[in-house]
PDB file of N, CA and C in Angstrom:
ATOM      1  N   UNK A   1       0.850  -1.176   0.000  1.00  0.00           N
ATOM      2  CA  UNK A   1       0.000   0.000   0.000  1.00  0.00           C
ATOM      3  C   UNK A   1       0.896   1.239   0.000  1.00  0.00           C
ATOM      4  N   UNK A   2       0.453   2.157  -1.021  1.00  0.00           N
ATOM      5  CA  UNK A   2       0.814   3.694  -1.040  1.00  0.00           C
ATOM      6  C   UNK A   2       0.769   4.465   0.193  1.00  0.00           C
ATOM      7  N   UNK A   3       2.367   4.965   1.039  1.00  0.00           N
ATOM      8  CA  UNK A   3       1.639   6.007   2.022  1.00  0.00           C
ATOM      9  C   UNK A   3       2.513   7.097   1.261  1.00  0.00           C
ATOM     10  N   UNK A   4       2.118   8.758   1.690  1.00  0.00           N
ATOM     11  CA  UNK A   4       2.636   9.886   1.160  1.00  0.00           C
ATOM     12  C   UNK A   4       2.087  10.871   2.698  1.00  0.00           C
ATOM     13  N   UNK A   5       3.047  11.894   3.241  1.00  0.00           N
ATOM     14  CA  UNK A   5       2.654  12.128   3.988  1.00  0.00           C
ATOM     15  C   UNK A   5       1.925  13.298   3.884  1.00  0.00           C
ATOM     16  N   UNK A   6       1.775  13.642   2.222  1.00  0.00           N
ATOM     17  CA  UNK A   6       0.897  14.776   1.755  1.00  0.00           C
ATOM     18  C   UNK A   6      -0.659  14.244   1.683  1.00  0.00           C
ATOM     19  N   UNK A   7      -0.859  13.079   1.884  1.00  0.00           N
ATOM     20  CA  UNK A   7      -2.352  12.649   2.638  1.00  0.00           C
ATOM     21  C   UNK A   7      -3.115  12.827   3.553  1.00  0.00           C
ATOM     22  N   UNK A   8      -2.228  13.654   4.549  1.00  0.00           N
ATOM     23  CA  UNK A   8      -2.706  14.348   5.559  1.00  0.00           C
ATOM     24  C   UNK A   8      -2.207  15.567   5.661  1.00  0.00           C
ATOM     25  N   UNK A   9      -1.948  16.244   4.001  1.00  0.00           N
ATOM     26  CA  UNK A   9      -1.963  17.932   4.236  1.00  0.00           C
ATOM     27  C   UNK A   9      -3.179  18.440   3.910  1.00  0.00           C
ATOM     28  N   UNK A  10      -3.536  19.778   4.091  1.00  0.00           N
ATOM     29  CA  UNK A  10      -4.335  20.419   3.444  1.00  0.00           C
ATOM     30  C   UNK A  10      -4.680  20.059   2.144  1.00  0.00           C
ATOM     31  N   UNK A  11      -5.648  19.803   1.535  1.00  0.00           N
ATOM     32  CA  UNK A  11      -6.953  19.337   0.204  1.00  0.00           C
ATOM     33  C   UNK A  11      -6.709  20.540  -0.893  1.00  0.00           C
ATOM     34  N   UNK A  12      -5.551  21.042  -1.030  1.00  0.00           N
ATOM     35  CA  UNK A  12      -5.599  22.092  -1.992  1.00  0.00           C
ATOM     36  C   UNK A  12      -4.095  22.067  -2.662  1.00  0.00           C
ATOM     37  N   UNK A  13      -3.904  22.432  -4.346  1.00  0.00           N
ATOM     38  CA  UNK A  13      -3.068  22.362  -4.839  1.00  0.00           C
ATOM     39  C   UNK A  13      -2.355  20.944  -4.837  1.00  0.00           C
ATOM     40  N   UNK A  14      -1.118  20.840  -5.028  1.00  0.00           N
ATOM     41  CA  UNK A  14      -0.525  19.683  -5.478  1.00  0.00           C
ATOM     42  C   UNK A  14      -0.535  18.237  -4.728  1.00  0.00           C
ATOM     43  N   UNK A  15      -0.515  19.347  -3.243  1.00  0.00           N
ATOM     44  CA  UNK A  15      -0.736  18.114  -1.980  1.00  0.00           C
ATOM     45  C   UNK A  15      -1.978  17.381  -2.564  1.00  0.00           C
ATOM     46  N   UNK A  16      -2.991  18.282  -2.584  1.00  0.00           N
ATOM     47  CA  UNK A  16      -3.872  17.540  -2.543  1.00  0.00           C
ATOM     48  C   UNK A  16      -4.286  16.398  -3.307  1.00  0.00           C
ATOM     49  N   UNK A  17      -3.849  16.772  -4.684  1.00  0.00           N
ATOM     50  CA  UNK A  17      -3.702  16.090  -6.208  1.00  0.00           C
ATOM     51  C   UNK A  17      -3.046  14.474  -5.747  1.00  0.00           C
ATOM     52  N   UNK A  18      -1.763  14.728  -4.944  1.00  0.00           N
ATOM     53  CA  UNK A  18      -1.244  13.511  -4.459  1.00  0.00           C
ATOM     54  C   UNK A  18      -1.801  12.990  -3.712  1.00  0.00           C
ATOM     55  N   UNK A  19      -2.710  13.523  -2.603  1.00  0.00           N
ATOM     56  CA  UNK A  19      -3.708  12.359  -1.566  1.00  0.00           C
ATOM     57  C   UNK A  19      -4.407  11.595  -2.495  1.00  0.00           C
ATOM     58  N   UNK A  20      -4.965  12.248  -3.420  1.00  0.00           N
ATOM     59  CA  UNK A  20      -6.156  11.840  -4.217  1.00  0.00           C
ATOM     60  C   UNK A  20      -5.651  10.787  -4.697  1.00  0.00           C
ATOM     61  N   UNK A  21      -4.657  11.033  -5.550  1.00  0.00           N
ATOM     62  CA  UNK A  21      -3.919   9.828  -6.620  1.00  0.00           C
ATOM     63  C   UNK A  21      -3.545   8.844  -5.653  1.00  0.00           C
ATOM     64  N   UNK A  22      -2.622   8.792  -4.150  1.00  0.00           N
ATOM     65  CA  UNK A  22      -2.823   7.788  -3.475  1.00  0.00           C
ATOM     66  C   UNK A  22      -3.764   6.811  -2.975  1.00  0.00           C
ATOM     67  N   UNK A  23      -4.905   8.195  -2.613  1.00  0.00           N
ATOM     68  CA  UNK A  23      -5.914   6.996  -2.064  1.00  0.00           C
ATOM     69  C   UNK A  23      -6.778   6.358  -3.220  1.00  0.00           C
ATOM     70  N   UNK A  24      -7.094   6.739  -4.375  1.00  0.00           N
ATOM     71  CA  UNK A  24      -7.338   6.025  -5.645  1.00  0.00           C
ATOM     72  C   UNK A  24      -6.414   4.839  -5.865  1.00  0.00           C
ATOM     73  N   UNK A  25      -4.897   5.093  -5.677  1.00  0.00           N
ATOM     74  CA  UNK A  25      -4.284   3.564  -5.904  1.00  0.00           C
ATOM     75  C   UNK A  25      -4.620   2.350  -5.058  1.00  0.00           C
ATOM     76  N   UNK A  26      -4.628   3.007  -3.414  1.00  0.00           N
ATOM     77  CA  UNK A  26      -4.657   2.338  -2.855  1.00  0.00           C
ATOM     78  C   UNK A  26      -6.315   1.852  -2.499  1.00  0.00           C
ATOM     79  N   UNK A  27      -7.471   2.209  -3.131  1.00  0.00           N
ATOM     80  CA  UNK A  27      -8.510   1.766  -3.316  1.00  0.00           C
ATOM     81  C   UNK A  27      -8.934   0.487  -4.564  1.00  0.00           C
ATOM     82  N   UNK A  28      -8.521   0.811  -5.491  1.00  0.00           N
ATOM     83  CA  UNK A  28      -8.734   0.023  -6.539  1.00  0.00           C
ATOM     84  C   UNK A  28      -7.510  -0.733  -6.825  1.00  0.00           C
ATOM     85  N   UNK A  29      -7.591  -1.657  -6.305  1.00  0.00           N
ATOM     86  CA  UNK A  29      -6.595  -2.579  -6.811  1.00  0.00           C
ATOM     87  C   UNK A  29      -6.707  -4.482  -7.270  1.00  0.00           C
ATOM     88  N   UNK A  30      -5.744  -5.018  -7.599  1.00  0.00           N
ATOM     89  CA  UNK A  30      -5.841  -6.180  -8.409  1.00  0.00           C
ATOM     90  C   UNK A  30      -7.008  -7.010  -7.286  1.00  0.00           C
ATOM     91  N   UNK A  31      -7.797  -7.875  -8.209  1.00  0.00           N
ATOM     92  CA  UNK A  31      -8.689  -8.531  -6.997  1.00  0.00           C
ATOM     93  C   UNK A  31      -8.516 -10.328  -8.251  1.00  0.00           C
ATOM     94  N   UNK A  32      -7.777 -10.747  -8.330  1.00  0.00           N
ATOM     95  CA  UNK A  32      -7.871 -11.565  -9.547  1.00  0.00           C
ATOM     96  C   UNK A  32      -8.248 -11.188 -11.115  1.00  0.00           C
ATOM     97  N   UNK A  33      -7.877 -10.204 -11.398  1.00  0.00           N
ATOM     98  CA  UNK A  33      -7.703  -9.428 -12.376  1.00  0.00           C
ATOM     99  C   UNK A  33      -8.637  -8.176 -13.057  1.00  0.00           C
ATOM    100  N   UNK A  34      -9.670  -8.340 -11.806  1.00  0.00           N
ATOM    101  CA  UNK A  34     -10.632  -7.229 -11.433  1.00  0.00           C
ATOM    102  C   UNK A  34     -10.418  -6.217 -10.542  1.00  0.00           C
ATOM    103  N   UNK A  35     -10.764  -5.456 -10.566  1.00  0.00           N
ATOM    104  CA  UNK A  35     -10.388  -4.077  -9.651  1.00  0.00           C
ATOM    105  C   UNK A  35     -11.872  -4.400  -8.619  1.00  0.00           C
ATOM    106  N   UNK A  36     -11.370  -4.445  -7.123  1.00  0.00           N
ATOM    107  CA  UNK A  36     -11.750  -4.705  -6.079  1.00  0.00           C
ATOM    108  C   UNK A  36     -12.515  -3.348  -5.874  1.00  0.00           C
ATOM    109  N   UNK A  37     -12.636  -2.383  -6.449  1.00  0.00           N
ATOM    110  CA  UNK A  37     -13.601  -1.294  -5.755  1.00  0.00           C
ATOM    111  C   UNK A  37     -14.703  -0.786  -7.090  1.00  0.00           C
ATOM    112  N   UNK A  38     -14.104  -0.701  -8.390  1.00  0.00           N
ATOM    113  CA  UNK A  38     -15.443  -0.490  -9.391  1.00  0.00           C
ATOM    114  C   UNK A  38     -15.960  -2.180 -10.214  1.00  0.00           C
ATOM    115  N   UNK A  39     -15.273  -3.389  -9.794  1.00  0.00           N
ATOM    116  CA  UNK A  39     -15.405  -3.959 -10.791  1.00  0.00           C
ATOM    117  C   UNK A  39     -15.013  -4.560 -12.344  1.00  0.00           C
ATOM    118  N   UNK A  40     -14.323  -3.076 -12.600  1.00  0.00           N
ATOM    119  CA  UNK A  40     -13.575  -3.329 -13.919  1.00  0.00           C
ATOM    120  C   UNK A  40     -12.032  -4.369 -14.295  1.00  0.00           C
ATOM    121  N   UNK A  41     -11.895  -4.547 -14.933  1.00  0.00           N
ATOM    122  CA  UNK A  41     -10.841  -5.092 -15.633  1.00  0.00           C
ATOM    123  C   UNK A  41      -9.613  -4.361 -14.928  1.00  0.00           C
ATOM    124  N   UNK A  42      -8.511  -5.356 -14.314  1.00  0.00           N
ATOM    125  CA  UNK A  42      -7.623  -4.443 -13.843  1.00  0.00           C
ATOM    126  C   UNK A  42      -6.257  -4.631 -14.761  1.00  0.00           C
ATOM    127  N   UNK A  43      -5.702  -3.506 -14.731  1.00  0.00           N
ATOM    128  CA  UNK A  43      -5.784  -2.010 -14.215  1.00  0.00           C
ATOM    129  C   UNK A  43      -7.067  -1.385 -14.521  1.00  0.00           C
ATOM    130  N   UNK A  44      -8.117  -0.611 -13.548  1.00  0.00           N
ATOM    131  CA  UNK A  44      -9.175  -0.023 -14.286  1.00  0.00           C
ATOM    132  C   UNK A  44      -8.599   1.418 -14.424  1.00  0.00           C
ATOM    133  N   UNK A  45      -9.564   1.934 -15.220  1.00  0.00           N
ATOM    134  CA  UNK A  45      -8.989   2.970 -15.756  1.00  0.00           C
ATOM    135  C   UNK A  45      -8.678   4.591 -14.503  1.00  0.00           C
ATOM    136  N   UNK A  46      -9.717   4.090 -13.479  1.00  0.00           N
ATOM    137  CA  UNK A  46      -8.948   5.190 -12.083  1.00  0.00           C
ATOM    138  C   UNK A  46      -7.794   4.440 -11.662  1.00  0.00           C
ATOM    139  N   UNK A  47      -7.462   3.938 -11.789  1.00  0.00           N
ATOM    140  CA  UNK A  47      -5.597   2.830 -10.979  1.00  0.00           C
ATOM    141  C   UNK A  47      -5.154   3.171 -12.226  1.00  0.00           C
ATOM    142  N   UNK A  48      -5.032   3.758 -13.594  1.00  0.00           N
ATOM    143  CA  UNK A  48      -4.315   4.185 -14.242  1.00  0.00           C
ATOM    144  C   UNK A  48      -3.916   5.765 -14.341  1.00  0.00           C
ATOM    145  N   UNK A  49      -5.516   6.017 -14.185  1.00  0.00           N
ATOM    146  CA  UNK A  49      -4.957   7.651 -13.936  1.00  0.00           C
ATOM    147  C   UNK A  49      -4.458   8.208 -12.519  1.00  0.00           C
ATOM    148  N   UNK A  50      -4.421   7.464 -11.899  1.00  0.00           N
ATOM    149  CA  UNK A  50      -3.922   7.896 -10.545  1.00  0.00           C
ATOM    150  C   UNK A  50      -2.676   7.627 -10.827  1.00  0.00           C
ATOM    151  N   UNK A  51      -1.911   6.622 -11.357  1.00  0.00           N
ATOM    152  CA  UNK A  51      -0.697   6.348 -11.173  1.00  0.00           C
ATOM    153  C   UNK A  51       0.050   7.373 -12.199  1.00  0.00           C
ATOM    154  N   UNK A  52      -0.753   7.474 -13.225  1.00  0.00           N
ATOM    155  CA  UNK A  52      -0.305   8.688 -14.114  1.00  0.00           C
ATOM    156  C   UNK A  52      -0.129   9.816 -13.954  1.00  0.00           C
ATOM    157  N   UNK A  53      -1.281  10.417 -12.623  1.00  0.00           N
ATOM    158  CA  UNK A  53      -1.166  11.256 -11.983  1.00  0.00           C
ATOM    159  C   UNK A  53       0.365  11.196 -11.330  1.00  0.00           C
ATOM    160  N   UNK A  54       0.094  10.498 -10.503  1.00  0.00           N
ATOM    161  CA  UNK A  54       1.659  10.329  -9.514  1.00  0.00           C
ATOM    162  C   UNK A  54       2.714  10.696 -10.200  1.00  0.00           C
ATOM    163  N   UNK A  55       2.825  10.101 -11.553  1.00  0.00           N
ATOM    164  CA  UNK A  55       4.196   9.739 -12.084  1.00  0.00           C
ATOM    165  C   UNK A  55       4.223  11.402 -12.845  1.00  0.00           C
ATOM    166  N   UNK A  56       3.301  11.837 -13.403  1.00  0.00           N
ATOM    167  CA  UNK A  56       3.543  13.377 -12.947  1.00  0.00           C
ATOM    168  C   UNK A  56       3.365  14.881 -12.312  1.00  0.00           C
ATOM    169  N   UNK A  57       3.397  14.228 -11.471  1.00  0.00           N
ATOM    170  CA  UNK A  57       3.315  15.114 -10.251  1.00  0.00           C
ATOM    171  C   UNK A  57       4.276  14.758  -9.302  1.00  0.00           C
ATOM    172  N   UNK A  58       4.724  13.377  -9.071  1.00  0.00           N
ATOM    173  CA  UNK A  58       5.936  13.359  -8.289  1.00  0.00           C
ATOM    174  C   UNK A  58       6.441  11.985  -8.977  1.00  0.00           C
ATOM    175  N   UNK A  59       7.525  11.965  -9.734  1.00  0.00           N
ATOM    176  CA  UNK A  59       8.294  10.994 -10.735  1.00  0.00           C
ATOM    177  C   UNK A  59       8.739   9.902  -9.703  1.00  0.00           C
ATOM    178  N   UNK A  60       9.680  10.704  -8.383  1.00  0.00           N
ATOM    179  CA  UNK A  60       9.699   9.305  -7.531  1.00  0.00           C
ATOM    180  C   UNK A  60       8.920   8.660  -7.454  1.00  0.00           C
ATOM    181  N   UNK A  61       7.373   9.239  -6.650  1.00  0.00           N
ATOM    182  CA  UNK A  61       6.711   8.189  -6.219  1.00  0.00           C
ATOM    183  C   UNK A  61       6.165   7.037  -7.033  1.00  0.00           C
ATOM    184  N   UNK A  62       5.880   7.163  -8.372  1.00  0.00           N
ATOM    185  CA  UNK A  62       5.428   6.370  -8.870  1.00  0.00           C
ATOM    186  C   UNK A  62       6.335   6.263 -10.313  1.00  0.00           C
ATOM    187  N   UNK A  63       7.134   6.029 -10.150  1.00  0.00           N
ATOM    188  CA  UNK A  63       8.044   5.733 -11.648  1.00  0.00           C
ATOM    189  C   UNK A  63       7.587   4.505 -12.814  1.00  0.00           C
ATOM    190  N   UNK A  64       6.837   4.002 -12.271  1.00  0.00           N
ATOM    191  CA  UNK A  64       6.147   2.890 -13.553  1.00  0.00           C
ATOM    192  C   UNK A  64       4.918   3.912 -14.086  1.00  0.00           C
ATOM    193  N   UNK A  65       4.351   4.632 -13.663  1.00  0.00           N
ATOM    194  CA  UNK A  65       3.610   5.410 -13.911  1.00  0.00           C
ATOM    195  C   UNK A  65       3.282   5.986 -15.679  1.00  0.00           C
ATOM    196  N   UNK A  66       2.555   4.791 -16.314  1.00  0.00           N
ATOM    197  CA  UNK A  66       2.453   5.132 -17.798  1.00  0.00           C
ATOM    198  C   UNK A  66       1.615   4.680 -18.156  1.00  0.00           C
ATOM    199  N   UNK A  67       0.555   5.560 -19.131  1.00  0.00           N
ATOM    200  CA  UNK A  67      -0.443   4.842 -19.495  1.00  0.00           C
ATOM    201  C   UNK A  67      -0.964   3.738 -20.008  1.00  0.00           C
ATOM    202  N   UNK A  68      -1.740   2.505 -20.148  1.00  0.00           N
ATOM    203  CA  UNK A  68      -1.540   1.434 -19.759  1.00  0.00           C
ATOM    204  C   UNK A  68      -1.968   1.328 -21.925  1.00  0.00           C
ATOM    205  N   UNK A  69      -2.437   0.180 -22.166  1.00  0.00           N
ATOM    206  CA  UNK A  69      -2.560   0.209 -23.239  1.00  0.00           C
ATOM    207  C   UNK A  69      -3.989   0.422 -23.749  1.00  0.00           C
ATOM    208  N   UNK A  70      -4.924   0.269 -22.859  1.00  0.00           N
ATOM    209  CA  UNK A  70      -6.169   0.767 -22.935  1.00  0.00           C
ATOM    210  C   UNK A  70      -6.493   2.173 -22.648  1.00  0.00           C
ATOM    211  N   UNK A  71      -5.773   2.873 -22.303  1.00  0.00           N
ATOM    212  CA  UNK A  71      -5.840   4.093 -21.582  1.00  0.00           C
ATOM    213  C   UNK A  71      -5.850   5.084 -22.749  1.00  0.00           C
ATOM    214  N   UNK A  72      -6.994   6.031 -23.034  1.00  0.00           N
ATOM    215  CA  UNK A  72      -7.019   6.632 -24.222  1.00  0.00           C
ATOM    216  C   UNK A  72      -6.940   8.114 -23.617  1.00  0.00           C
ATOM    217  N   UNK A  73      -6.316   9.090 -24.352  1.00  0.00           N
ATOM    218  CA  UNK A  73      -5.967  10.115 -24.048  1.00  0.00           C
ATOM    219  C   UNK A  73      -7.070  11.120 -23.590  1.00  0.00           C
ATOM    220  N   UNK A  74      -7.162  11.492 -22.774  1.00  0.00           N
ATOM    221  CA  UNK A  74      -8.348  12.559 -21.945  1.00  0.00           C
ATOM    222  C   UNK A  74      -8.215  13.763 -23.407  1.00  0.00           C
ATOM    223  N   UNK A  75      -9.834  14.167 -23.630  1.00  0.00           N
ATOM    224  CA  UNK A  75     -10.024  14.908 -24.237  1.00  0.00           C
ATOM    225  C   UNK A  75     -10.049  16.260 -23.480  1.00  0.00           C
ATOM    226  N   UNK A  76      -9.681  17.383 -24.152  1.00  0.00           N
ATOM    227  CA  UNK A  76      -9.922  18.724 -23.476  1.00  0.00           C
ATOM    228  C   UNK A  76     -11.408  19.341 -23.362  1.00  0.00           C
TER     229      UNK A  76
END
């Protein structure tokens, strides 16, 4: 499990971006190849954008952090 100790900063700006993306990883995860919190096919597509998140917003924390092959580019 993901800890970051910006999970317990203030809910605003980057900190916050990183609680979010943590507690999204650490919610949805592998359940036999289903994602244990929506159901979907895992990686589902929030355990991808969270990790994508991570990987930019903080490169350490999540360095595998790349969109997966289903993962289609967010429209503007």
């Amino acid at each position: 499990m993901l800890t970051l100790a910006a999970a317990h900063a203030p809910r605003h700006g980057t900190d916050g971006l990183l609680a979010t993306a943590v507690r999204e990883i650490n919610t949805h995860v592998n359940g036999h190849g289903l994602c244990t919190a929506c159901g979907a096919a895992f990686p589902c597509r929030r355990a991808e954008l969270a990790e994508l998140a991570l990987g930019w917003l903080s490169p350490d924390a999540a360095p595998w952090a790349v969109p997966g092959p289903g993962l289609a580019p967010l429209s503007h």
